[in-house]
C-alpha atoms as a PDB file:
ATOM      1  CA  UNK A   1       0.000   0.000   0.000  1.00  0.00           C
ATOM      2  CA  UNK A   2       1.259   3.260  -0.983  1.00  0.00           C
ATOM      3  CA  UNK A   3       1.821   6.074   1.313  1.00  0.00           C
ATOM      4  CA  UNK A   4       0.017   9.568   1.478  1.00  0.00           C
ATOM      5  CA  UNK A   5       2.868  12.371   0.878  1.00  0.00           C
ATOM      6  CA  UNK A   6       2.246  14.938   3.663  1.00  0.00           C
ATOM      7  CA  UNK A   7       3.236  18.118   2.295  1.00  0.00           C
ATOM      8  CA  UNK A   8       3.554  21.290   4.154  1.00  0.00           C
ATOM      9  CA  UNK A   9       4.446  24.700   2.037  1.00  0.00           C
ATOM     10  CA  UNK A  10       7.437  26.194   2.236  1.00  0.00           C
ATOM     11  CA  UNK A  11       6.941  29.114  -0.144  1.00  0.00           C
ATOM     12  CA  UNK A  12       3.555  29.453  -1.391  1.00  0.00           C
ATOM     13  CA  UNK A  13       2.694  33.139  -0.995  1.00  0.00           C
ATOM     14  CA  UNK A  14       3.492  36.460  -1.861  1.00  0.00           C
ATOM     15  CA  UNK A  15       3.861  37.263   2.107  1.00  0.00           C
ATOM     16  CA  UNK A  16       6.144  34.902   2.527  1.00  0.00           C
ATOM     17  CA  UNK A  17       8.411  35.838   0.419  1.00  0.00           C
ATOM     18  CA  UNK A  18      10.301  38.811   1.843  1.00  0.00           C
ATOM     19  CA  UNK A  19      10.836  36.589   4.846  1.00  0.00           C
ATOM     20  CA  UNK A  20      13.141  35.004   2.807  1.00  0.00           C
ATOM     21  CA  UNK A  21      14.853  37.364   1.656  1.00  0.00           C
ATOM     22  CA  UNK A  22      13.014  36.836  -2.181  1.00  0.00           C
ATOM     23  CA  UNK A  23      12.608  39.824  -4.657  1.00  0.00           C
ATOM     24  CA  UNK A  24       9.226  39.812  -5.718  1.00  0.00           C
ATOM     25  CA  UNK A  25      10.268  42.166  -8.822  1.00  0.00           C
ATOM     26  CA  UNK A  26      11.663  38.905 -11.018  1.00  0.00           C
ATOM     27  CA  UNK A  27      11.212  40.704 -14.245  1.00  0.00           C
ATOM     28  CA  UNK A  28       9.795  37.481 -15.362  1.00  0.00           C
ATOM     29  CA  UNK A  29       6.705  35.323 -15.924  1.00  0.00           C
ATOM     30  CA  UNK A  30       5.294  33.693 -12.623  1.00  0.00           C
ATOM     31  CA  UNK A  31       5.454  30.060 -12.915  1.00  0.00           C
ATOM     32  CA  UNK A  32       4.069  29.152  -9.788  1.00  0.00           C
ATOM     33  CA  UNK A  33       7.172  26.879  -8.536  1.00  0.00           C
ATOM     34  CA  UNK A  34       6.248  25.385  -5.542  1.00  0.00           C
ATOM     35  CA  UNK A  35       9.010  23.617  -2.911  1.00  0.00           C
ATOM     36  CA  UNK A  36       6.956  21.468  -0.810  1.00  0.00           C
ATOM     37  CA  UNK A  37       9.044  19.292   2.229  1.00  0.00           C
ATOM     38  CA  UNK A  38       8.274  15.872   3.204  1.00  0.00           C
ATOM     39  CA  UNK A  39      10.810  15.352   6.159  1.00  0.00           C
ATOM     40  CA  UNK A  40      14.174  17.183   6.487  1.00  0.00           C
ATOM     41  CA  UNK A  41      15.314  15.624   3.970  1.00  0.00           C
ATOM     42  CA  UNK A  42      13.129  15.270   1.225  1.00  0.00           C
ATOM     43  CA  UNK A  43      11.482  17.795  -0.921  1.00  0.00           C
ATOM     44  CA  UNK A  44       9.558  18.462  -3.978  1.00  0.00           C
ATOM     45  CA  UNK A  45      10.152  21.510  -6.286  1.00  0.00           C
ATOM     46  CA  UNK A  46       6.601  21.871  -8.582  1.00  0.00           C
ATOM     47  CA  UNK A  47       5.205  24.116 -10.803  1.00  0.00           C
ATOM     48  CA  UNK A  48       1.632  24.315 -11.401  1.00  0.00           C
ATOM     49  CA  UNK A  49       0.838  23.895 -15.027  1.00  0.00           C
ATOM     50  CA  UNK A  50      -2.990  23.921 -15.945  1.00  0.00           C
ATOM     51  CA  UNK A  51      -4.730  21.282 -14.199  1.00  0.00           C
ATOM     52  CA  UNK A  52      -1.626  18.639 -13.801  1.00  0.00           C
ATOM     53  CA  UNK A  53       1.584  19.332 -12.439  1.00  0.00           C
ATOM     54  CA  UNK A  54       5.281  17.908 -12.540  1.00  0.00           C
ATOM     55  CA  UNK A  55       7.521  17.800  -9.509  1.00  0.00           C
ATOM     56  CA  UNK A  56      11.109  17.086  -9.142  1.00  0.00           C
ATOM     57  CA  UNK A  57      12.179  14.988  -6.184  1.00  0.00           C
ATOM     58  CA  UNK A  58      14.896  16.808  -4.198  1.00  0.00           C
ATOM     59  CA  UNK A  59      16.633  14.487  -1.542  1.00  0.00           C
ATOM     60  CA  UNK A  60      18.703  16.530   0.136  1.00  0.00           C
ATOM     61  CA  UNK A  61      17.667  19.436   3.090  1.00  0.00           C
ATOM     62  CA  UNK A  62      16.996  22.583   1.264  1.00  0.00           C
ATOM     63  CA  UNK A  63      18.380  26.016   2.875  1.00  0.00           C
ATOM     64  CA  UNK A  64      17.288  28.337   0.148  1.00  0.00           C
ATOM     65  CA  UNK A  65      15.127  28.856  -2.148  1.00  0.00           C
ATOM     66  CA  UNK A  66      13.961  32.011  -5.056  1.00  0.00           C
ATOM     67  CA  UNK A  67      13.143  32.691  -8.204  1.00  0.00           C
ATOM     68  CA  UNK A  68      13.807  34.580 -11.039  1.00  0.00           C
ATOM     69  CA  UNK A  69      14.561  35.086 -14.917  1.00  0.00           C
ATOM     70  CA  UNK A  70      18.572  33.758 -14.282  1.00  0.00           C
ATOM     71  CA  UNK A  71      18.924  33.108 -18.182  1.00  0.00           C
ATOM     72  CA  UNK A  72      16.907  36.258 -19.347  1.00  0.00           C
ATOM     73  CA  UNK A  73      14.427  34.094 -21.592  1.00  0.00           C
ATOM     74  CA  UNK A  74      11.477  35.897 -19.743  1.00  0.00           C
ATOM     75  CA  UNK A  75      10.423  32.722 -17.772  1.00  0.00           C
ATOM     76  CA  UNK A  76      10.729  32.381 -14.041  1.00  0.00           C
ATOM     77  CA  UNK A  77      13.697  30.125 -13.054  1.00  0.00           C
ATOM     78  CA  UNK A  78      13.989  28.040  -9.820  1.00  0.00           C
ATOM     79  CA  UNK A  79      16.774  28.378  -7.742  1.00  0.00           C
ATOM     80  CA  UNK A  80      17.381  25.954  -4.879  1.00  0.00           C
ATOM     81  CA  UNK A  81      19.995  25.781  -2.063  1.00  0.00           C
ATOM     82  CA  UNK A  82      20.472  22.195  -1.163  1.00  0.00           C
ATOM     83  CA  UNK A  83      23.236  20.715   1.480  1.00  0.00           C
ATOM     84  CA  UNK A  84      24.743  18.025  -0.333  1.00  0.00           C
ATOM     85  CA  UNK A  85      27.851  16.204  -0.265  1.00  0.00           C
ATOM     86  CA  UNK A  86      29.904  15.921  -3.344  1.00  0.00           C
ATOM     87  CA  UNK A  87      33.081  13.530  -5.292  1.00  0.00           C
ATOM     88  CA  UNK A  88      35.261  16.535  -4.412  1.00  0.00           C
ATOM     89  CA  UNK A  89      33.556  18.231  -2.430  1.00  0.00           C
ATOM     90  CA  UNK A  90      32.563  17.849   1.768  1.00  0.00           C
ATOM     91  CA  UNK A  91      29.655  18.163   3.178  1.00  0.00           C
ATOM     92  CA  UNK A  92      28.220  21.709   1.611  1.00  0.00           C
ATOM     93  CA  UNK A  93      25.476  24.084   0.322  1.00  0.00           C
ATOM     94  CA  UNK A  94      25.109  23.956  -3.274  1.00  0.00           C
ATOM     95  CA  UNK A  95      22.857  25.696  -5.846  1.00  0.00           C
ATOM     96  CA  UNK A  96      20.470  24.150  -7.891  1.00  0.00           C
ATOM     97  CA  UNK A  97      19.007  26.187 -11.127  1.00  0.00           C
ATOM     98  CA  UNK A  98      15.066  24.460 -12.520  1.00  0.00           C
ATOM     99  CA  UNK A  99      13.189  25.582 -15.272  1.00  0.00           C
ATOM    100  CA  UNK A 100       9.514  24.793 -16.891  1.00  0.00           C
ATOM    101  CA  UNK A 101       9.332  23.385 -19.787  1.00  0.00           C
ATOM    102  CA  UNK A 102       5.981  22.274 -21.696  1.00  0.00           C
ATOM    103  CA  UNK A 103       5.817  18.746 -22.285  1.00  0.00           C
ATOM    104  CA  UNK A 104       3.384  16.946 -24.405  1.00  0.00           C
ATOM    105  CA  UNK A 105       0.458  17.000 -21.889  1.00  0.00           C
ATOM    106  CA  UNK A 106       1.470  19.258 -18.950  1.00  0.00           C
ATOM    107  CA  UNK A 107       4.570  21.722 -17.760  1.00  0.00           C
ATOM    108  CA  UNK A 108       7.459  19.757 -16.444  1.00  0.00           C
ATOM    109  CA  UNK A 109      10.095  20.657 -14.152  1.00  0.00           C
ATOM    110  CA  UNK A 110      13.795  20.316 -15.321  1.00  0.00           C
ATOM    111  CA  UNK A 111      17.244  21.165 -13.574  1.00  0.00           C
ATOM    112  CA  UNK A 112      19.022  23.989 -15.943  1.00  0.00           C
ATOM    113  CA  UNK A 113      22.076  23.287 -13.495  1.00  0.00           C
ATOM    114  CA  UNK A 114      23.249  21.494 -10.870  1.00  0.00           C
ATOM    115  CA  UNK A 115      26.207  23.418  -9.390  1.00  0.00           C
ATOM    116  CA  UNK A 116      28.433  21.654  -7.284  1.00  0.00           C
ATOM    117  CA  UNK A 117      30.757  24.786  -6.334  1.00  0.00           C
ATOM    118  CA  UNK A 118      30.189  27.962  -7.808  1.00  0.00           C
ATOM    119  CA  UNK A 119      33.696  29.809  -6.636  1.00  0.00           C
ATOM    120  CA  UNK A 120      34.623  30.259  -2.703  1.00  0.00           C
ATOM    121  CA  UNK A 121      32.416  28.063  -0.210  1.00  0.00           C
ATOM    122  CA  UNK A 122      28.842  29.279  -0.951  1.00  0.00           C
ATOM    123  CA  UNK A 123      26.906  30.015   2.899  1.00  0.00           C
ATOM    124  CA  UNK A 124      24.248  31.980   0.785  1.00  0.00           C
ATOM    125  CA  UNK A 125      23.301  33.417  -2.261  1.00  0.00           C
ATOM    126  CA  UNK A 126      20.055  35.833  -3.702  1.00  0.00           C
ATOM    127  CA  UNK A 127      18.518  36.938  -7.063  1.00  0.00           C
ATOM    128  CA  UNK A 128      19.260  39.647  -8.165  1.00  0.00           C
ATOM    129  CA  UNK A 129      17.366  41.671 -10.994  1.00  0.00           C
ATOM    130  CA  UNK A 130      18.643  42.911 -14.149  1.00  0.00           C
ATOM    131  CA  UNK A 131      19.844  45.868 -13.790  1.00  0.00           C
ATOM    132  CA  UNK A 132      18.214  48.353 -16.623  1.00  0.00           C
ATOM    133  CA  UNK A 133      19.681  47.775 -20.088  1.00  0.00           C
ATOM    134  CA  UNK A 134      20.284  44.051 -19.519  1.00  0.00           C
ATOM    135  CA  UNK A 135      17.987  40.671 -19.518  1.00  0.00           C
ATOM    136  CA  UNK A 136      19.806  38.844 -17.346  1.00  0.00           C
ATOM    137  CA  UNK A 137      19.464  38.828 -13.409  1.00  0.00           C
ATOM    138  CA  UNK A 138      22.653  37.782 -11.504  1.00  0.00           C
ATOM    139  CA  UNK A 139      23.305  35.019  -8.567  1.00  0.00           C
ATOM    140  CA  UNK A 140      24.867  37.039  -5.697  1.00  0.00           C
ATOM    141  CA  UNK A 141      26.772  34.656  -3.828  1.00  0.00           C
ATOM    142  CA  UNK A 142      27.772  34.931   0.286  1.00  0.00           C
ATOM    143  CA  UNK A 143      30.901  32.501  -0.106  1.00  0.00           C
ATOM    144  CA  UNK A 144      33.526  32.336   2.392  1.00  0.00           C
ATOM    145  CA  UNK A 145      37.555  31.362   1.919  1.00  0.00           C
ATOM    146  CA  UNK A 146      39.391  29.223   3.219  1.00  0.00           C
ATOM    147  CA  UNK A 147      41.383  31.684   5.463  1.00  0.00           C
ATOM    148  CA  UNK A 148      38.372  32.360   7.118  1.00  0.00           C
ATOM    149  CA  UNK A 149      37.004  35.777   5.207  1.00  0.00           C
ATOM    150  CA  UNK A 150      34.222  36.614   3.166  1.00  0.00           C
ATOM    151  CA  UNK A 151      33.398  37.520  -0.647  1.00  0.00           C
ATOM    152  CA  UNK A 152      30.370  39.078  -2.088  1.00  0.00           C
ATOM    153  CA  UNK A 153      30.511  37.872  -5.802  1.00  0.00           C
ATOM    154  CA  UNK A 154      27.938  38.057  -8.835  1.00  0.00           C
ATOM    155  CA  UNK A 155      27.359  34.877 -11.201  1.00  0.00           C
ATOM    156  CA  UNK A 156      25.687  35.421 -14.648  1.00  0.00           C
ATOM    157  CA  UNK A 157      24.132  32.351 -16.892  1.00  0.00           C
ATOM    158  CA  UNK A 158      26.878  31.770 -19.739  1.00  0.00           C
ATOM    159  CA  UNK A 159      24.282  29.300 -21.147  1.00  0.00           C
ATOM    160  CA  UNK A 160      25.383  25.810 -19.468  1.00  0.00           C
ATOM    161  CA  UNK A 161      25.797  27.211 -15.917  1.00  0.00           C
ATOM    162  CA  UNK A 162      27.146  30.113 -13.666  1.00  0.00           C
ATOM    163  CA  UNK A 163      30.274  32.252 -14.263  1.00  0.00           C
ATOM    164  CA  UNK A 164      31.589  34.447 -12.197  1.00  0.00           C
ATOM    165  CA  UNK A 165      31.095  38.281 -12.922  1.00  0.00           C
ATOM    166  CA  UNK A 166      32.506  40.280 -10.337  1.00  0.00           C
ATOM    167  CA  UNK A 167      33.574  40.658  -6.586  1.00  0.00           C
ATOM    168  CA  UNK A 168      31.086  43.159  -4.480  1.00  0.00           C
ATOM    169  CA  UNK A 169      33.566  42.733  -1.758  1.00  0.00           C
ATOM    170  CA  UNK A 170      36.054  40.866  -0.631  1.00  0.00           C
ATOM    171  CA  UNK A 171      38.870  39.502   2.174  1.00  0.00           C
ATOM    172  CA  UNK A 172      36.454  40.438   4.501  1.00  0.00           C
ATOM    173  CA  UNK A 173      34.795  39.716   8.032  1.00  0.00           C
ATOM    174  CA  UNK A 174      31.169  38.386   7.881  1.00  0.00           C
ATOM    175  CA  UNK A 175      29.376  41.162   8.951  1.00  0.00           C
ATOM    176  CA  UNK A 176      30.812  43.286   6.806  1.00  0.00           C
ATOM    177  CA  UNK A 177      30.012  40.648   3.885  1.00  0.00           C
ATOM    178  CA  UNK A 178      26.638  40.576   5.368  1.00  0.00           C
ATOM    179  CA  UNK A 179      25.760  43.576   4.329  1.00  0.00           C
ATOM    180  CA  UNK A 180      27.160  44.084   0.685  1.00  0.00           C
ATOM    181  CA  UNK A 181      25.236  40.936   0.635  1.00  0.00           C
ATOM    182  CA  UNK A 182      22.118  42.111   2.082  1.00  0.00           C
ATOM    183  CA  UNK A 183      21.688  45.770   1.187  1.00  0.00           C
ATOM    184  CA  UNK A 184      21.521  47.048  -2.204  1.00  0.00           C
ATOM    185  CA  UNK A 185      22.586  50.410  -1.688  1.00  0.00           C
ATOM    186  CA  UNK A 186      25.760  49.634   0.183  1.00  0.00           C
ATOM    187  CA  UNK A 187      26.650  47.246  -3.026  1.00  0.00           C
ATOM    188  CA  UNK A 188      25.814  50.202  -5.832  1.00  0.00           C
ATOM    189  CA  UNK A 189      27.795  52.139  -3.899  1.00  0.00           C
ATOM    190  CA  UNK A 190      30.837  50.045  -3.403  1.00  0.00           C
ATOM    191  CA  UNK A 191      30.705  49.572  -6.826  1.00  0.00           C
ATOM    192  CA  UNK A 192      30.547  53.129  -8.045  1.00  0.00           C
ATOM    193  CA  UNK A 193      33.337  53.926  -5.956  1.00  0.00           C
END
């Protein structure tokens, strides 16, 4: 006998979102993704399509989670922080890209990219919008080094995954990361320095 799948929500609505720390400006079309959890993990990344849906099984406890246009195609993109251990990599928070895609009966859900390191050790990352003049929105990464500091850097799609743009800060303490991570004007700022 097959078990019911208790699923509980972990983004579903608008108000949740800035508790997250999600930009509700995605300059793209809403998909409806949906990241449901089962246990700690176990989760299920969805997007509502019509009157069927597709989900994507996710084994692995999820830290993160946003969306946005990352490849500028004008379609909401999935991104997903998962702790997962890797061939090369310990024990460590990765970053999962999905997209929808229509397939012959209903909208499916498909990893764009399955990042196991992106540069330094990734503790958190955020979408960031296009910035006017350009289609495609940016992966700011929280990644720390291995002499303890902290870089602020910005990843752009390169169409197969995420290369690195530019440093917001670096070879610094966390809370100073924390904020070039955190607050937009202290990043423009930096950078127009």
């Amino acid at each position: 006998m097959r078990q019911n799948r208790t699923f509980i929500p972990i983004v579903t609505a608008w108000l949740l979102m800035p508790m997250m720390g999600m930009s509700q400006e995605t300059g793209a079309k809403s998909q409806a993704f949906e990241l449901r959890k089962e246990n700690d993990s176990l989760y299920w990344l969805g997007v509502k399509g019509g009157s069927k849906s597709d989900e994507w099984r996710l084994a692995h406890p999820v830290y993160q989670f946003q969306t946005g246009d990352v490849d500028g195609d004008g379609s909401e993109d999935a991104m997903v922080g998962v702790i997962k251990k890797t061939r090369y990599y310990p024990m460590g928070r990765r970053l999962f890209i999905f997209k929808q895609i229509d397939g012959s009966t209903r909208k499916l859900v498909r990893p764009m990219w399955l990042g196991s390191k992106l540069g330094g050790i990734l503790e958190d990352f955020r979408f960031v919008a296009p910035a006017e003049g350009d289609s495609i929105g940016r992966i700011r990464a929280l990644e720390s080094t291995t002499d303890s500091l902290y870089v602020v850097s910005d990843y752009k799609w390169s169409g197969f995954g995420m290369k690195f743009e530019r440093f917001i800060i670096k070879g610094v303490d966390k809370e100073t990361a924390l904020q070039y991570f955190t607050d937009k004007e202290a990043a423009t700022k930096y950078l127009n320095q």
